[in-house]
PDB file of N, CA and C in Angstrom:
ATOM      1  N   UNK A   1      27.660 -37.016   0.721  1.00  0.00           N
ATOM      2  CA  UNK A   1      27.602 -38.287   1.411  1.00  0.00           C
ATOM      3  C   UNK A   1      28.817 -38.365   2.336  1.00  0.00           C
ATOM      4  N   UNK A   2      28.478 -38.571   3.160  1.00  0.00           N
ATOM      5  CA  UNK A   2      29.576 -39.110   4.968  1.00  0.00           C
ATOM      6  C   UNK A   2      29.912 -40.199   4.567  1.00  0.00           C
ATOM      7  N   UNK A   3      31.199 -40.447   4.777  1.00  0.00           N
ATOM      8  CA  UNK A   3      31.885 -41.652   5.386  1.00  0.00           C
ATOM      9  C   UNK A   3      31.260 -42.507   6.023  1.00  0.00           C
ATOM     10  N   UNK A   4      30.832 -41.894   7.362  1.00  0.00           N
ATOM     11  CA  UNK A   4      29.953 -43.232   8.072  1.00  0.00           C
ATOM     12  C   UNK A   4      28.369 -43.630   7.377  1.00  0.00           C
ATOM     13  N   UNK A   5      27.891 -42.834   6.666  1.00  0.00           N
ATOM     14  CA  UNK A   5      26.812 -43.189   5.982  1.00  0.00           C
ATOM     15  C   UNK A   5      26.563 -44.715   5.344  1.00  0.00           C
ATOM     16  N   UNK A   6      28.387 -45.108   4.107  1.00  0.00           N
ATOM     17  CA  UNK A   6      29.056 -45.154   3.762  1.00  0.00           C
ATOM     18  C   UNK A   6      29.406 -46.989   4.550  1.00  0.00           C
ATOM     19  N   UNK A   7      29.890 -46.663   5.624  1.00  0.00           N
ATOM     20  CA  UNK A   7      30.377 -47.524   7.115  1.00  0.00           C
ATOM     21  C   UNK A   7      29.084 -48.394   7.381  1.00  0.00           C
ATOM     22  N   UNK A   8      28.122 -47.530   7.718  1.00  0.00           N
ATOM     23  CA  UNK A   8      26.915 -47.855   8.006  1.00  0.00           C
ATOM     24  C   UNK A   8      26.605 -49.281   7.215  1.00  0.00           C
ATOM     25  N   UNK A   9      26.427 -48.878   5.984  1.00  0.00           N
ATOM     26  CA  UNK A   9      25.727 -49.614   4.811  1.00  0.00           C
ATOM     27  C   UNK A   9      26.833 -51.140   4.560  1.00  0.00           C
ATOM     28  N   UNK A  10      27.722 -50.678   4.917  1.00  0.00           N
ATOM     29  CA  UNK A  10      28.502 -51.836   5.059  1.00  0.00           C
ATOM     30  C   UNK A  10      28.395 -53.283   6.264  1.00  0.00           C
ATOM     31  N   UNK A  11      28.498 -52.262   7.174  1.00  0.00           N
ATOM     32  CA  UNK A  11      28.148 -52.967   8.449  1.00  0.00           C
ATOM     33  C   UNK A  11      26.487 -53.774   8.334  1.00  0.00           C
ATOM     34  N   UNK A  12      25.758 -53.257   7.607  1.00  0.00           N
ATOM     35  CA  UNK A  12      24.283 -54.130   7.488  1.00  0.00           C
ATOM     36  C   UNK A  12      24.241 -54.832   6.647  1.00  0.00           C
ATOM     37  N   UNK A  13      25.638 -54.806   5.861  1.00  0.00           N
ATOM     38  CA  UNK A  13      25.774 -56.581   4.636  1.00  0.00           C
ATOM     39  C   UNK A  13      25.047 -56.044   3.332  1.00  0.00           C
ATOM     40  N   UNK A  14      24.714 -54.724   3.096  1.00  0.00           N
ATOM     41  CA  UNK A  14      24.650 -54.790   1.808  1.00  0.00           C
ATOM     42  C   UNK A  14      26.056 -55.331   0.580  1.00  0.00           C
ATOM     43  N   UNK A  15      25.598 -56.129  -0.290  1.00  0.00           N
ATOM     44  CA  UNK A  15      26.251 -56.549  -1.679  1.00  0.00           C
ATOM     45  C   UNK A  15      27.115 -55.045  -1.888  1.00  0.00           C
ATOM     46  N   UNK A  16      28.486 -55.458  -3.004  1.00  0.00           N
ATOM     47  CA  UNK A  16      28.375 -54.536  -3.722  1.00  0.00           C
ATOM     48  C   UNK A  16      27.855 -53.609  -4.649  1.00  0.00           C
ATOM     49  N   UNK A  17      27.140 -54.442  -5.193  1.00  0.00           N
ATOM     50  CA  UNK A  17      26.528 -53.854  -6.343  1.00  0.00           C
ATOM     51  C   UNK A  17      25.632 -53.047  -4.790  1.00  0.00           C
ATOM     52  N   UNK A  18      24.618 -53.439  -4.286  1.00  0.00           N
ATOM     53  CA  UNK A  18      23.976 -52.732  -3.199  1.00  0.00           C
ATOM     54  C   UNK A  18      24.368 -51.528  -2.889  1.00  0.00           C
ATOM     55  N   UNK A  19      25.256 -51.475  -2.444  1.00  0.00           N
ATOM     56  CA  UNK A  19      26.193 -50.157  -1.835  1.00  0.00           C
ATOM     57  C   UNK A  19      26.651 -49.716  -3.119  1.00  0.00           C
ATOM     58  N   UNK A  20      27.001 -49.691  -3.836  1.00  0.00           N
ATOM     59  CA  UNK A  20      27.030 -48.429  -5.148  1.00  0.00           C
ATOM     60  C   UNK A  20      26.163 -48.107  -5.986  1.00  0.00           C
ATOM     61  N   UNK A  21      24.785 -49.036  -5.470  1.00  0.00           N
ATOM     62  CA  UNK A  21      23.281 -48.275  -5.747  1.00  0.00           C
ATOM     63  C   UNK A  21      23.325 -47.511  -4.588  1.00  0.00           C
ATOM     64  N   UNK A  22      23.398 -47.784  -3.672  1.00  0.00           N
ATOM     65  CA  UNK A  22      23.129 -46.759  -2.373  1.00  0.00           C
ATOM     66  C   UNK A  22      23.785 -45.891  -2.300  1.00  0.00           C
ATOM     67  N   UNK A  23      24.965 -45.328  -2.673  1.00  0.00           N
ATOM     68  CA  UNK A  23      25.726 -44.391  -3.516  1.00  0.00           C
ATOM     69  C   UNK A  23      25.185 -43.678  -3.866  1.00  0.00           C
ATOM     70  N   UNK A  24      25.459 -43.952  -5.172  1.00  0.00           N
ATOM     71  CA  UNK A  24      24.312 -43.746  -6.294  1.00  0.00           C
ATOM     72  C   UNK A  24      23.021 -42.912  -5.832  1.00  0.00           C
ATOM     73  N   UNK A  25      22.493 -43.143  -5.341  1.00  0.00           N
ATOM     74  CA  UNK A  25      20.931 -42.607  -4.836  1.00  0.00           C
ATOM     75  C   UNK A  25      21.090 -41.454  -3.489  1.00  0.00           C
ATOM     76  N   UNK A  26      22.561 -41.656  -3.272  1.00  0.00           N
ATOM     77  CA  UNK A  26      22.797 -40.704  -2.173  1.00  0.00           C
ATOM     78  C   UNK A  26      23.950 -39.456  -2.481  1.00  0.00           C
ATOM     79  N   UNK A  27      24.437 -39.724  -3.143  1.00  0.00           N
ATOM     80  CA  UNK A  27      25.391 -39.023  -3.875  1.00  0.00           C
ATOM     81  C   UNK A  27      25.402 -38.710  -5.229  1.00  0.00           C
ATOM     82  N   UNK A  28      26.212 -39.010  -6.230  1.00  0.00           N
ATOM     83  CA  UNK A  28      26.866 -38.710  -7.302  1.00  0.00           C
ATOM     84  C   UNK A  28      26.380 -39.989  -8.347  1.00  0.00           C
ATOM     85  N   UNK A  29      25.780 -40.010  -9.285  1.00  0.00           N
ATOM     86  CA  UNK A  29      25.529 -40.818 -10.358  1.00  0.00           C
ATOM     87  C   UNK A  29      26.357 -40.234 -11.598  1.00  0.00           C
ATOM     88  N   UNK A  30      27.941 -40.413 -11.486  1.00  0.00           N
ATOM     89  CA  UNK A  30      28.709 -39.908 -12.865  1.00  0.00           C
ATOM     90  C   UNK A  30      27.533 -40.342 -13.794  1.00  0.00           C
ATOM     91  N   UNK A  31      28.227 -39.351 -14.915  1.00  0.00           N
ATOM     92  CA  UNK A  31      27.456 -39.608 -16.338  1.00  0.00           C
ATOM     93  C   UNK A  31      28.575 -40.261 -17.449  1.00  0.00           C
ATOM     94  N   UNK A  32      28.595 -40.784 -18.446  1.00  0.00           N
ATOM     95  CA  UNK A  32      29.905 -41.302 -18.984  1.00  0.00           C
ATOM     96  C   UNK A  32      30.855 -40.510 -18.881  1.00  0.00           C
ATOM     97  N   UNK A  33      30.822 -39.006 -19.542  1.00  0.00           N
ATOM     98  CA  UNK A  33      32.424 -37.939 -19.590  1.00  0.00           C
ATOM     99  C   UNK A  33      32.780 -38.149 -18.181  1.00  0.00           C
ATOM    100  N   UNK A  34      32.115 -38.629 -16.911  1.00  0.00           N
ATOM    101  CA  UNK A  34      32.527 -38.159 -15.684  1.00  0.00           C
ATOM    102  C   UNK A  34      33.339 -39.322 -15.205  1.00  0.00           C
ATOM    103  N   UNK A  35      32.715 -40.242 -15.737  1.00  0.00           N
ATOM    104  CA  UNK A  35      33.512 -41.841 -15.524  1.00  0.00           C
ATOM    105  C   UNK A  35      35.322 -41.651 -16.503  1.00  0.00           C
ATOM    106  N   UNK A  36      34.452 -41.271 -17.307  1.00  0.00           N
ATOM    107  CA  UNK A  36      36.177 -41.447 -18.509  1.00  0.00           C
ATOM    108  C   UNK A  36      36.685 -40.423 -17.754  1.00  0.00           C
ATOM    109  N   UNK A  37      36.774 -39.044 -17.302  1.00  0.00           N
ATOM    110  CA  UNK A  37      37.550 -38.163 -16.900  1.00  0.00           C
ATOM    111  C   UNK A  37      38.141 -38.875 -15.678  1.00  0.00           C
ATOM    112  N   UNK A  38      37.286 -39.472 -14.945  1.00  0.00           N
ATOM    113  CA  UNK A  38      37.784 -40.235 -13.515  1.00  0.00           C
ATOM    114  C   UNK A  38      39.014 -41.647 -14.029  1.00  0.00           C
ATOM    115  N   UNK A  39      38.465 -42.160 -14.602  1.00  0.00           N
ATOM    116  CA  UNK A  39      39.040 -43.470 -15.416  1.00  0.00           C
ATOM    117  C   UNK A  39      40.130 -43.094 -15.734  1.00  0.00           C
ATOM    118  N   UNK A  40      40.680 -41.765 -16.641  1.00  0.00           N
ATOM    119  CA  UNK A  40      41.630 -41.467 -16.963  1.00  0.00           C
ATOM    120  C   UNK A  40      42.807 -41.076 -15.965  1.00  0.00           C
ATOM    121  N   UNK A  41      42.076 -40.110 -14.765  1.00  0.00           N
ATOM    122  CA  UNK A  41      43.241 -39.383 -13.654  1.00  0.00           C
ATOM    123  C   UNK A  41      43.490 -40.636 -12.950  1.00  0.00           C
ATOM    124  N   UNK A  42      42.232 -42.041 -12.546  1.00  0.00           N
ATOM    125  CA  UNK A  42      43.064 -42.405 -11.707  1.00  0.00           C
ATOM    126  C   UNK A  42      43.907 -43.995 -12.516  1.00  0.00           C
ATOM    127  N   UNK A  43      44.200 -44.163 -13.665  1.00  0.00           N
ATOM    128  CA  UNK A  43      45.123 -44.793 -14.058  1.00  0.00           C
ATOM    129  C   UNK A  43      46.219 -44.639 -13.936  1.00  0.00           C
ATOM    130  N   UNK A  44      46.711 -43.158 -13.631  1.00  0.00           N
ATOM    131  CA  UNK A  44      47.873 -42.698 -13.664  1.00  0.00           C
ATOM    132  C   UNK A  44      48.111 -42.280 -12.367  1.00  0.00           C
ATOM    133  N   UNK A  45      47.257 -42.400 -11.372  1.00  0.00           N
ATOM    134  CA  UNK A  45      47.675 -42.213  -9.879  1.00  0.00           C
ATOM    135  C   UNK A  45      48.736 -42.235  -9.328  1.00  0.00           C
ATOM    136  N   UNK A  46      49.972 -41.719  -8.933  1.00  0.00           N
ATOM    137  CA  UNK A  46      50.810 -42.304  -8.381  1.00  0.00           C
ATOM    138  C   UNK A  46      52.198 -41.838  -9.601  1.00  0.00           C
ATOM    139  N   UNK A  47      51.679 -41.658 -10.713  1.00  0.00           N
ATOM    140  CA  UNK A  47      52.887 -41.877 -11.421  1.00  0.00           C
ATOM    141  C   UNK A  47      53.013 -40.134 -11.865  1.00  0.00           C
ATOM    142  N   UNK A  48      54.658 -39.646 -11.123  1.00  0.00           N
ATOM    143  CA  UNK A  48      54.347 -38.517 -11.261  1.00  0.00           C
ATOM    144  C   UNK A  48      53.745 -37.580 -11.012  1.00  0.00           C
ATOM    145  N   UNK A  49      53.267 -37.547  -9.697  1.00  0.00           N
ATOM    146  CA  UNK A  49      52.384 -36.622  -9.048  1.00  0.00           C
ATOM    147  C   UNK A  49      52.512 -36.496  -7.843  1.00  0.00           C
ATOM    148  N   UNK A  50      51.532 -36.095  -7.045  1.00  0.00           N
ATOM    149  CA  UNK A  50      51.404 -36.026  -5.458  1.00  0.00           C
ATOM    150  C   UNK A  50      51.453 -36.933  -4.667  1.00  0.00           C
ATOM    151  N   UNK A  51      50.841 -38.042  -5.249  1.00  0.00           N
ATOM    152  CA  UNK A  51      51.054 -39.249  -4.707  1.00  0.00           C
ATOM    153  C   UNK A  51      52.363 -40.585  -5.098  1.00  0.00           C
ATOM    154  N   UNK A  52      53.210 -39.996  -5.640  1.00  0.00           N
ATOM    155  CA  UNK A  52      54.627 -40.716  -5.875  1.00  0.00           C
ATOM    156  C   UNK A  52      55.254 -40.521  -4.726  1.00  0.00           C
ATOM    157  N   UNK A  53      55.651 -40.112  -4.151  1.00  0.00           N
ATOM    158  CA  UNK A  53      56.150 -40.582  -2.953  1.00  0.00           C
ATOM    159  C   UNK A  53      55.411 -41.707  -2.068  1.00  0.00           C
ATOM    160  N   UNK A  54      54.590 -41.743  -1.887  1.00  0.00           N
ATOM    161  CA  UNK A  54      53.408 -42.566  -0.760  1.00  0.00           C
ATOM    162  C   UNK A  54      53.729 -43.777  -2.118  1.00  0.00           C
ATOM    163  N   UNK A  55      53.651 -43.663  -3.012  1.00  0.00           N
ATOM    164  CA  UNK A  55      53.905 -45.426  -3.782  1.00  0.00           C
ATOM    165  C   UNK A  55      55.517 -45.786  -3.619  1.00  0.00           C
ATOM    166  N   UNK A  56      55.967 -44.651  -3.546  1.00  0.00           N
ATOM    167  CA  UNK A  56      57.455 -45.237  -3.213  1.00  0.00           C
ATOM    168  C   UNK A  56      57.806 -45.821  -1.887  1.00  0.00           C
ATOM    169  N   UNK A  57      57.052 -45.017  -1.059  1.00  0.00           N
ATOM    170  CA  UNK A  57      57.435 -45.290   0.567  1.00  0.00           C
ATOM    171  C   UNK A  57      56.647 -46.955   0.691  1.00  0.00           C
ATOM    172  N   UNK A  58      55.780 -47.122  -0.002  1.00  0.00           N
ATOM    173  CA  UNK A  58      55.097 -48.481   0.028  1.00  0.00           C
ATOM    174  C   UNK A  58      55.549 -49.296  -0.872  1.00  0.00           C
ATOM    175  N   UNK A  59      56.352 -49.095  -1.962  1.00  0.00           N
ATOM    176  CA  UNK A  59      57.146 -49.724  -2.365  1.00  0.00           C
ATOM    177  C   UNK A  59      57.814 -50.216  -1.468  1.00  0.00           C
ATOM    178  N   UNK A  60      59.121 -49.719  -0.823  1.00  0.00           N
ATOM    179  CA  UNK A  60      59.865 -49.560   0.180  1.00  0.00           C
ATOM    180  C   UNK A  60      59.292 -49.978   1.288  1.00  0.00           C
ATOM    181  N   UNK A  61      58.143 -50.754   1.591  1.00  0.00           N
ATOM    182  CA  UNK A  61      57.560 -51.094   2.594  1.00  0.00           C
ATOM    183  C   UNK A  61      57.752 -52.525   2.486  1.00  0.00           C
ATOM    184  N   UNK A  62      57.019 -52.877   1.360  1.00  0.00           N
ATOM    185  CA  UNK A  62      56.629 -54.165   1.008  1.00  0.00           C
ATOM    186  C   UNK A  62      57.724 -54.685  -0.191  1.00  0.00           C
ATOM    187  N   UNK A  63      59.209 -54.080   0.113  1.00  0.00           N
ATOM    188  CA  UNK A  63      60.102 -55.202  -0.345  1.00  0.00           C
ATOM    189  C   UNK A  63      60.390 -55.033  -2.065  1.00  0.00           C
ATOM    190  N   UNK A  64      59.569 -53.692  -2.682  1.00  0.00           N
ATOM    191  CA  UNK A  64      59.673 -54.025  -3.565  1.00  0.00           C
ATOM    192  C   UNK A  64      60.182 -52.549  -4.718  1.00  0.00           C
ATOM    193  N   UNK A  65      61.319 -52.036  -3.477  1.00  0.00           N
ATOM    194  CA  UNK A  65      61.935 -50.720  -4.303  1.00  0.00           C
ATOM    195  C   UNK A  65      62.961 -50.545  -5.726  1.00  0.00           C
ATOM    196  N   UNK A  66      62.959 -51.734  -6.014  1.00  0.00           N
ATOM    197  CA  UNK A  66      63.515 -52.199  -7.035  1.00  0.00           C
ATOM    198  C   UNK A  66      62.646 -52.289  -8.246  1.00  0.00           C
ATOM    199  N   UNK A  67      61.411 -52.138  -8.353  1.00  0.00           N
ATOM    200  CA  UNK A  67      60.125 -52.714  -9.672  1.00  0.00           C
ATOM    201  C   UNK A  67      59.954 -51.605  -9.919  1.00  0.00           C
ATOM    202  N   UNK A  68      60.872 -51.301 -10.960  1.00  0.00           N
ATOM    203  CA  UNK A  68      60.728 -49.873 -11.808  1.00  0.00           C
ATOM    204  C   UNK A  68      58.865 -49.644 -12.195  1.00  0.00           C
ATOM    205  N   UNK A  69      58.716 -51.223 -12.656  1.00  0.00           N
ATOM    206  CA  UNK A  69      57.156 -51.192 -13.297  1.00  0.00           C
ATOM    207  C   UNK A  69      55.825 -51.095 -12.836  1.00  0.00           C
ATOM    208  N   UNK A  70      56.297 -50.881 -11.140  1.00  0.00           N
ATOM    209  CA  UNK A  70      55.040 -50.369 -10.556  1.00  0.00           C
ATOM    210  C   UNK A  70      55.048 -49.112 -10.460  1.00  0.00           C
ATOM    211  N   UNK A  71      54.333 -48.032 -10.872  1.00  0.00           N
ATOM    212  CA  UNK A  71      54.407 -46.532 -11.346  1.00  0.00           C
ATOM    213  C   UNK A  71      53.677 -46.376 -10.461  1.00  0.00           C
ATOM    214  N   UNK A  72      52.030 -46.676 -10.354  1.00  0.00           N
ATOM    215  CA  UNK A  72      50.858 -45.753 -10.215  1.00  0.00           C
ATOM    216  C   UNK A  72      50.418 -46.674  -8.877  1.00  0.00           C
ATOM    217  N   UNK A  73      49.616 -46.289  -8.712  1.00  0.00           N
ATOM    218  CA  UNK A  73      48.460 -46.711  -7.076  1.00  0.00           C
ATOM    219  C   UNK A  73      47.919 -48.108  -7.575  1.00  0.00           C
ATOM    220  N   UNK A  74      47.603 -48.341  -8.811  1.00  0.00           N
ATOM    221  CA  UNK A  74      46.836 -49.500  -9.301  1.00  0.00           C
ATOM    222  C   UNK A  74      47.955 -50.557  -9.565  1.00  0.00           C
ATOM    223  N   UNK A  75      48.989 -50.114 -10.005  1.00  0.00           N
ATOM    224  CA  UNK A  75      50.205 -50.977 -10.218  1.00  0.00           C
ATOM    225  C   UNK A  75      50.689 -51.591  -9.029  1.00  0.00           C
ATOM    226  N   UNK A  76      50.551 -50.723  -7.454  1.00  0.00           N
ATOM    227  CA  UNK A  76      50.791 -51.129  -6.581  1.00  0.00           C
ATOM    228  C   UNK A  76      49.986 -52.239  -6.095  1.00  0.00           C
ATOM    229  N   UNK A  77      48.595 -51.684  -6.257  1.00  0.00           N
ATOM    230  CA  UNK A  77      47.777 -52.906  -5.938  1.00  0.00           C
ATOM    231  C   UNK A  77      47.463 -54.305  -6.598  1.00  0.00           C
ATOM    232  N   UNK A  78      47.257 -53.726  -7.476  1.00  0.00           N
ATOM    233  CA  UNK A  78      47.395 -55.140  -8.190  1.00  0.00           C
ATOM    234  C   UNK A  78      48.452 -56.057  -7.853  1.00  0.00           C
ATOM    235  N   UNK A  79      49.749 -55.555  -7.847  1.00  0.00           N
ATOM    236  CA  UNK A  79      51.049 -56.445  -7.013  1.00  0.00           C
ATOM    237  C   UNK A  79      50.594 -57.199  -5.447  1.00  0.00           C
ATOM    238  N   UNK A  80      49.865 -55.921  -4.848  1.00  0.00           N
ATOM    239  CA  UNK A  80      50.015 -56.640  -3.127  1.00  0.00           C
ATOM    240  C   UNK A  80      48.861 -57.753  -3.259  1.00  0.00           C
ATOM    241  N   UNK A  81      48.155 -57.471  -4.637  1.00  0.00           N
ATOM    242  CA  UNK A  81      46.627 -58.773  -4.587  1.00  0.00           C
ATOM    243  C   UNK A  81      46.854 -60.002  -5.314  1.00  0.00           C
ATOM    244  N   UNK A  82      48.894 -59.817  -6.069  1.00  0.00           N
ATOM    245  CA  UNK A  82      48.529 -60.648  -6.641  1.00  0.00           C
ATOM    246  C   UNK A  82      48.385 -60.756  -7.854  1.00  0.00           C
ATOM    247  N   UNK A  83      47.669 -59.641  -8.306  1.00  0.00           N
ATOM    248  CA  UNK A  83      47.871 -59.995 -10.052  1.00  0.00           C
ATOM    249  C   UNK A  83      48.837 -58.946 -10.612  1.00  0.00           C
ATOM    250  N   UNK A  84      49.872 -58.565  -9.810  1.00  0.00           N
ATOM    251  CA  UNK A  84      51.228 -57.738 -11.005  1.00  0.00           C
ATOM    252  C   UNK A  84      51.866 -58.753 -11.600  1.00  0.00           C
ATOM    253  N   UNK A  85      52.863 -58.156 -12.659  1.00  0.00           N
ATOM    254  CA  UNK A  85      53.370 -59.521 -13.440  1.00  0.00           C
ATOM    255  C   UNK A  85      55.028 -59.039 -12.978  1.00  0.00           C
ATOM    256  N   UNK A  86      55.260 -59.533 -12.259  1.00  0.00           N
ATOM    257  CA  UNK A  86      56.681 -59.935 -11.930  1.00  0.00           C
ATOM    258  C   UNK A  86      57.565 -59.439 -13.306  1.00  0.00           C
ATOM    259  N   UNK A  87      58.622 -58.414 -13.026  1.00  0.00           N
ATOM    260  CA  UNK A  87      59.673 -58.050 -13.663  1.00  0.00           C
ATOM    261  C   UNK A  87      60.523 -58.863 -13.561  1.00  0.00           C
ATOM    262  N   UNK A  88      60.722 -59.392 -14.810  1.00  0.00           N
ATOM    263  CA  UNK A  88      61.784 -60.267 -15.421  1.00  0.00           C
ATOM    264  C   UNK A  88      63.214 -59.498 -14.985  1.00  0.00           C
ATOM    265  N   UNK A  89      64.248 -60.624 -14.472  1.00  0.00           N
ATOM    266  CA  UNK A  89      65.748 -60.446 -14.408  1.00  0.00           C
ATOM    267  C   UNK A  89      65.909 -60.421 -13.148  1.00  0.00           C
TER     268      UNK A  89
END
């Protein structure tokens, strides 16, 4: 599956749920081990890996190179959306 395939399906207002049936039917239907194997690598995104730098530099973007407790890609986001929990002190 393409990117713009992807773009496409967006641009014509399918729902979410819509577009990850349309996914789904065009791509990749994980099976549970494929979800938990995915579930697992990307919890830890960011922390310790290839992508620690790029959370640091966006740390360092958005003011916030000081929050030991944002580790991973999800830690980051959750902060810029809003639901991180503010480090005490």
């Amino acid at each position: 599956m393409k990117f713009e395939g992807v773009r496409q399906k967006v641009f014509e207002g399918l729902s979410d749920e819509e577009l990850v049936e349309w996914c789904f039917a065009n791509g990749l239907r994980p099976n549970p081990m494929q979800r938990r194997i995915w579930n697992g690598f990307s919890e830890k995104f960011g922390w310790r890996d290839m992508a620690t730098s790029v959370i640091e530099a966006s740390k360092e973007e958005d003011g916030l190179e000081k929050r030991e407790d944002i580790l991973t890609a999800f830690d980051l986001i959750d902060e810029q959306e809003g639901r991180g929990t503010k480090e005490e002190g």
